[in-house]
N, C-alpha and C. Protein backbone atom coordinates (compact mmCIF):
# COMPACT_ATOMS: atom_id res chain seq x y z
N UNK A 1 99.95 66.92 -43.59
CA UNK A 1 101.35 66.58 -43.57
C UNK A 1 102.02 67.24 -44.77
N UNK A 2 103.11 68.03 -44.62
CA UNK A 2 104.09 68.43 -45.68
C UNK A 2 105.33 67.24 -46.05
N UNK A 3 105.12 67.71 -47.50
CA UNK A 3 106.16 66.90 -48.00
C UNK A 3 107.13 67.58 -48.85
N UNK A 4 108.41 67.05 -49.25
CA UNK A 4 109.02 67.91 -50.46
C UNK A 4 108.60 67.67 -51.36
N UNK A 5 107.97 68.97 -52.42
CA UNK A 5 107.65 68.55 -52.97
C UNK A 5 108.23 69.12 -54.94
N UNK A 6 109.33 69.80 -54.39
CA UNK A 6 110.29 69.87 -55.52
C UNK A 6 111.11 68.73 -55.56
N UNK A 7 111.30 68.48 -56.63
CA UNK A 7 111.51 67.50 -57.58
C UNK A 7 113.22 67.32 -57.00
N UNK A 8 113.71 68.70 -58.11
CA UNK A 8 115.08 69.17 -57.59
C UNK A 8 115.43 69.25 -56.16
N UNK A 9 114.50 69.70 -55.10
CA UNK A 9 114.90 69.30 -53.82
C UNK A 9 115.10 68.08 -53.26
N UNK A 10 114.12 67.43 -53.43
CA UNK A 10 113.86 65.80 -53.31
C UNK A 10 115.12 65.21 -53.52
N UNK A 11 115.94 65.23 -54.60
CA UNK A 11 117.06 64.71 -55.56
C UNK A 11 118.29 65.19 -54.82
N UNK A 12 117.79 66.29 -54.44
CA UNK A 12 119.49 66.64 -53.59
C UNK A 12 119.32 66.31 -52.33
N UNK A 13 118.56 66.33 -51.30
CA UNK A 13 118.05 65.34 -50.37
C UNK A 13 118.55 63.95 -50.39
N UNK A 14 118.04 63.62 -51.38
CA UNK A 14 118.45 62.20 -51.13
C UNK A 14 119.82 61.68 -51.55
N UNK A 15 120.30 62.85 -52.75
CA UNK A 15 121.61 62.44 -52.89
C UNK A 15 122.79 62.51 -51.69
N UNK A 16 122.49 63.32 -51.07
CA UNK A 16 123.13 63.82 -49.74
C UNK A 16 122.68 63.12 -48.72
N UNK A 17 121.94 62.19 -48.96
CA UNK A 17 121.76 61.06 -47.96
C UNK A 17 122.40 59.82 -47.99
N UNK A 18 122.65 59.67 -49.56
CA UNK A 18 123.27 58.49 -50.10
C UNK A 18 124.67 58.69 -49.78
N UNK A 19 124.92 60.09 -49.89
CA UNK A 19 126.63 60.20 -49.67
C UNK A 19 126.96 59.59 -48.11
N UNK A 20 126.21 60.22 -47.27
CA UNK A 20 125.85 60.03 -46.42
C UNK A 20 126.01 58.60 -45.42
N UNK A 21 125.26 57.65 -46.20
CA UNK A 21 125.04 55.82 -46.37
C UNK A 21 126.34 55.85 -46.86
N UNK A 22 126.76 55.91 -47.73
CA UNK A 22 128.22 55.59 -48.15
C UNK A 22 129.39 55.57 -47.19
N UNK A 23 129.93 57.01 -47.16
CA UNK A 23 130.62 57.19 -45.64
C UNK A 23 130.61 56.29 -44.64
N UNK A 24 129.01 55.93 -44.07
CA UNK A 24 128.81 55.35 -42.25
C UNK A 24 128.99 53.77 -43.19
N UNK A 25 128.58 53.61 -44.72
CA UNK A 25 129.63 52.12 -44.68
C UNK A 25 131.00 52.42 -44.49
N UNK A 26 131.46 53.46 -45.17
CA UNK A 26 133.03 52.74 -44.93
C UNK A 26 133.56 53.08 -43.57
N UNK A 27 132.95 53.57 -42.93
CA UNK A 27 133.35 53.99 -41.43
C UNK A 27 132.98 52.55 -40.74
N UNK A 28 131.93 51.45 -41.00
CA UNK A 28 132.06 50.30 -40.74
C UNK A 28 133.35 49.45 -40.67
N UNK A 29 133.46 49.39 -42.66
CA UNK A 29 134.45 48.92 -42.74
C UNK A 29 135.85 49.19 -42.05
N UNK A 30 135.93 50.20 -41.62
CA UNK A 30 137.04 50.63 -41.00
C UNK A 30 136.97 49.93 -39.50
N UNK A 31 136.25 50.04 -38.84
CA UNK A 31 136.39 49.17 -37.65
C UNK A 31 136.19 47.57 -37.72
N UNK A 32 135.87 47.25 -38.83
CA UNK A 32 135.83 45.79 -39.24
C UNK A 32 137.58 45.32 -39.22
N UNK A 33 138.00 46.62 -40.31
CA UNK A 33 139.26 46.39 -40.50
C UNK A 33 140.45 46.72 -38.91
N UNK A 34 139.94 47.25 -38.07
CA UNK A 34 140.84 47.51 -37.25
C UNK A 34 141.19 48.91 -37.12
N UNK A 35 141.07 49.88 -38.10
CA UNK A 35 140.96 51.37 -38.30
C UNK A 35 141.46 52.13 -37.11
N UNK A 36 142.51 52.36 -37.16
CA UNK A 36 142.88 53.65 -35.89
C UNK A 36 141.27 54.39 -35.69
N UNK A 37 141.36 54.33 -34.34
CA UNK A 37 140.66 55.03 -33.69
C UNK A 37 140.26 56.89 -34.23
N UNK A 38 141.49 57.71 -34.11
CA UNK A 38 141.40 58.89 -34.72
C UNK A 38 140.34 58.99 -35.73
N UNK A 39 141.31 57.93 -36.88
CA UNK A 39 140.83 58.21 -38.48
C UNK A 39 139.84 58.01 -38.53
N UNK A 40 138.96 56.75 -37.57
CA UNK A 40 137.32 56.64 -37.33
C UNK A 40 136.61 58.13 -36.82
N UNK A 41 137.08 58.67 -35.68
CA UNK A 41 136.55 59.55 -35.55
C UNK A 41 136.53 60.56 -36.54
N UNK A 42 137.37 60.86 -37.33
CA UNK A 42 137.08 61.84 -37.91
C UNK A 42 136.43 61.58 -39.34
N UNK A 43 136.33 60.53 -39.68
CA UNK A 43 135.06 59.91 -40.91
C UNK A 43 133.70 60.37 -39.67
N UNK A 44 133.72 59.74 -38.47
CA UNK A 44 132.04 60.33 -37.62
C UNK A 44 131.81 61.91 -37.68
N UNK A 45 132.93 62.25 -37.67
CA UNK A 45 132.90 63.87 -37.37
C UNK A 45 132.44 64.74 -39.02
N UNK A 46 132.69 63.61 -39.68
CA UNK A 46 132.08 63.84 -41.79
C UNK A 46 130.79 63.29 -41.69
N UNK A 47 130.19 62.58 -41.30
CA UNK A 47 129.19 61.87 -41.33
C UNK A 47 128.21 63.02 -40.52
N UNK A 48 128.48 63.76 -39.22
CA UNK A 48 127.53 64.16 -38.62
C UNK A 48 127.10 65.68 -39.51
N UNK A 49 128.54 66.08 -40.17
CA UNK A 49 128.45 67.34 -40.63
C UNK A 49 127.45 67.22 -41.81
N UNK A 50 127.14 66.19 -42.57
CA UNK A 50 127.12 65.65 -44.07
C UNK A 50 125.49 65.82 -43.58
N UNK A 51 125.23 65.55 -42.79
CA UNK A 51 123.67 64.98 -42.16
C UNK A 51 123.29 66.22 -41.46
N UNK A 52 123.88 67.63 -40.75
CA UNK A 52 123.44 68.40 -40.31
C UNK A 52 122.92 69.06 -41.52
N UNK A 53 124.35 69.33 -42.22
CA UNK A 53 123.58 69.95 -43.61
C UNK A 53 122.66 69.56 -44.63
N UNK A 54 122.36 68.37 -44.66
CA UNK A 54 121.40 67.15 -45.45
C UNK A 54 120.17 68.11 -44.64
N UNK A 55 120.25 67.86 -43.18
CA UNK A 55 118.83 68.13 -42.48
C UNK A 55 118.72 69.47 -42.69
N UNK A 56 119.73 70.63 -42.80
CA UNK A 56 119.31 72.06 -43.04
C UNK A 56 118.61 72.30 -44.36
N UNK A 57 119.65 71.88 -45.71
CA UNK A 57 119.05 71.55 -46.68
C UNK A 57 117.54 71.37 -46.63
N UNK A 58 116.98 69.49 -46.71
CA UNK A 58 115.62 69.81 -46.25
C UNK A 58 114.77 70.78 -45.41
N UNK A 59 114.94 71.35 -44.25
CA UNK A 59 114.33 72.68 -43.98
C UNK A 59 114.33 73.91 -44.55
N UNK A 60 115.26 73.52 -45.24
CA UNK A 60 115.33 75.22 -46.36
C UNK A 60 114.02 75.31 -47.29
N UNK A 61 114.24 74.18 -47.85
CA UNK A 61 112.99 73.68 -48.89
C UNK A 61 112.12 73.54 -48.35
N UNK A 62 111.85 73.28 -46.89
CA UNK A 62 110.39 73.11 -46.54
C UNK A 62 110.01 74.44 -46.26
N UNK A 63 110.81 75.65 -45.62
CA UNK A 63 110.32 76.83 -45.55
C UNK A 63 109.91 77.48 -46.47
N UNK A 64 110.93 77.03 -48.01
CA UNK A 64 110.61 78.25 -48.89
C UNK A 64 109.40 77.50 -49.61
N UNK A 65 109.43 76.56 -49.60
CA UNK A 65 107.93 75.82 -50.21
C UNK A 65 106.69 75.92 -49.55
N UNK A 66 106.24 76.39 -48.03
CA UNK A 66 105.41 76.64 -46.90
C UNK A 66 104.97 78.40 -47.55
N UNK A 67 106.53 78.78 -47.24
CA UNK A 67 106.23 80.04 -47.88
C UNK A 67 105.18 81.13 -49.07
N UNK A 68 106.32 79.54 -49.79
CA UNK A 68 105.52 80.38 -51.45
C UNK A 68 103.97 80.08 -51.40
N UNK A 69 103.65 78.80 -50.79
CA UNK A 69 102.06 78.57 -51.02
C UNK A 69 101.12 79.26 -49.84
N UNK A 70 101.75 79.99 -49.02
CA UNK A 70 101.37 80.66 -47.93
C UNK A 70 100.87 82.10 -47.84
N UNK A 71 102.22 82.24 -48.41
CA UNK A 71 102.56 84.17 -48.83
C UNK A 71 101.58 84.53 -50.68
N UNK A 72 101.77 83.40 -51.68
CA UNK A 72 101.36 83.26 -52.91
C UNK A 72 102.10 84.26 -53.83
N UNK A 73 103.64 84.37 -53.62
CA UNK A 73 104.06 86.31 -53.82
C UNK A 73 103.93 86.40 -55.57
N UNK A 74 103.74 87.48 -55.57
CA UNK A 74 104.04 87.80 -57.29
C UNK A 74 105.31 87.61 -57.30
N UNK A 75 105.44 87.84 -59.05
CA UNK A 75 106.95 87.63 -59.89
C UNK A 75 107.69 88.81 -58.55
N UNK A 76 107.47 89.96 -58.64
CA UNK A 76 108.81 91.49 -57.96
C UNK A 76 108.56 90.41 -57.12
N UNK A 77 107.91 89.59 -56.00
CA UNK A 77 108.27 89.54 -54.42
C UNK A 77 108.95 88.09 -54.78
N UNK A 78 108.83 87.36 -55.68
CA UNK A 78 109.53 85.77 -55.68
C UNK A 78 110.92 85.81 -55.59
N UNK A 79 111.93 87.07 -56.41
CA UNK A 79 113.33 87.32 -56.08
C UNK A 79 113.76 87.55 -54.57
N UNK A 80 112.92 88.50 -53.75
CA UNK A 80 113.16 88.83 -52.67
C UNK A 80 112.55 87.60 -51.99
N UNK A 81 112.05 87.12 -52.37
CA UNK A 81 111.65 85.85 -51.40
C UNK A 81 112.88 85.11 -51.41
N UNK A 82 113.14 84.53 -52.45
CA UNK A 82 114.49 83.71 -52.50
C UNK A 82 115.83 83.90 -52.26
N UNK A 83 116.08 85.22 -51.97
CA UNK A 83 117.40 86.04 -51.60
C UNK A 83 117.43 85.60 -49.99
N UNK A 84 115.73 85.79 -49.22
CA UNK A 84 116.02 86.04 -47.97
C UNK A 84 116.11 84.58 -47.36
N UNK A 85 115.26 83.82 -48.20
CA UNK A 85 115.94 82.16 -48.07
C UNK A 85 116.75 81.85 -48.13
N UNK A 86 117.89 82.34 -49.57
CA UNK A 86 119.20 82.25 -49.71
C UNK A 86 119.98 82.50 -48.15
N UNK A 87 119.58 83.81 -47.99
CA UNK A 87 120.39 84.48 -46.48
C UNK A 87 119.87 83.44 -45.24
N UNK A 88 119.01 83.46 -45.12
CA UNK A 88 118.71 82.44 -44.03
C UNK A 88 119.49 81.04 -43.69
N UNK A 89 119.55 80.33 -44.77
CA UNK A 89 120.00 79.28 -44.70
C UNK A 89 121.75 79.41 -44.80
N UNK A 90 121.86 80.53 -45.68
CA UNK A 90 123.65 80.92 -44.85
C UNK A 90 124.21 80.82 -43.51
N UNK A 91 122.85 81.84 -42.99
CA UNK A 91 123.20 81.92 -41.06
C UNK A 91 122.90 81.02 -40.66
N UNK A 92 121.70 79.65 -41.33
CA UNK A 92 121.42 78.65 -40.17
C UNK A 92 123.15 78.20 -40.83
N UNK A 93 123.83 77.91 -41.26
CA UNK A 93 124.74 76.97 -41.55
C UNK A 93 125.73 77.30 -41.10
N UNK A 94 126.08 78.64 -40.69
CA UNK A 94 126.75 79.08 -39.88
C UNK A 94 126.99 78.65 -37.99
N UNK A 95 125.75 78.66 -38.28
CA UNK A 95 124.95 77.89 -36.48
C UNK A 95 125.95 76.92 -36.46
N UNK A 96 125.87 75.76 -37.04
CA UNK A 96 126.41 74.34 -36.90
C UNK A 96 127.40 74.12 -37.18
């Protein structure tokens, strides 16, 4: 089983999860309160985006962490490793 296992990944993961929890409370509260319909939807329509990218995020880190212990690259290939991660996770974010 893989896990995250950067520290710094872990932390932004979860912070972006918490934001996350935050939001779908007050999107509660909002229908507690009676909340126009719209303004609900479009707190759901923050919530799903917040969580696509939460979940891309984590796959970024799980690739480039699969990677590095996979590939094992020297120092010259660790820049180009991380550029093409960088790029990757541009276009997945583009996807969604």
């Amino acid at each position: 089983m893989t896990v995250l296992t950067q520290p710094e990944a872990r932390t932004d993961v979860l912070n972006r999860l918490r934001r996350a929890e935050g939001q779908i409370r007050g999107i509660q509260r909002m229908v507690e309160e009676g909340e126009d319909c719209l303004k609900i939807g479009q707190q759901f329509a923050a919530v799903r985006k917040a969580l696509d990218s939460t979940y891309l995020r984590m796959t970024v880190c799980f690739m480039e962490q699969e990677l590095n212990a996979r590939v094992q690259p020297d120092e010259s290939q660790k820049a180009s490793l991380e550029a093409m991660v960088k790029d990757m996770e541009t276009m997945l974010a583009r996807l969604g």
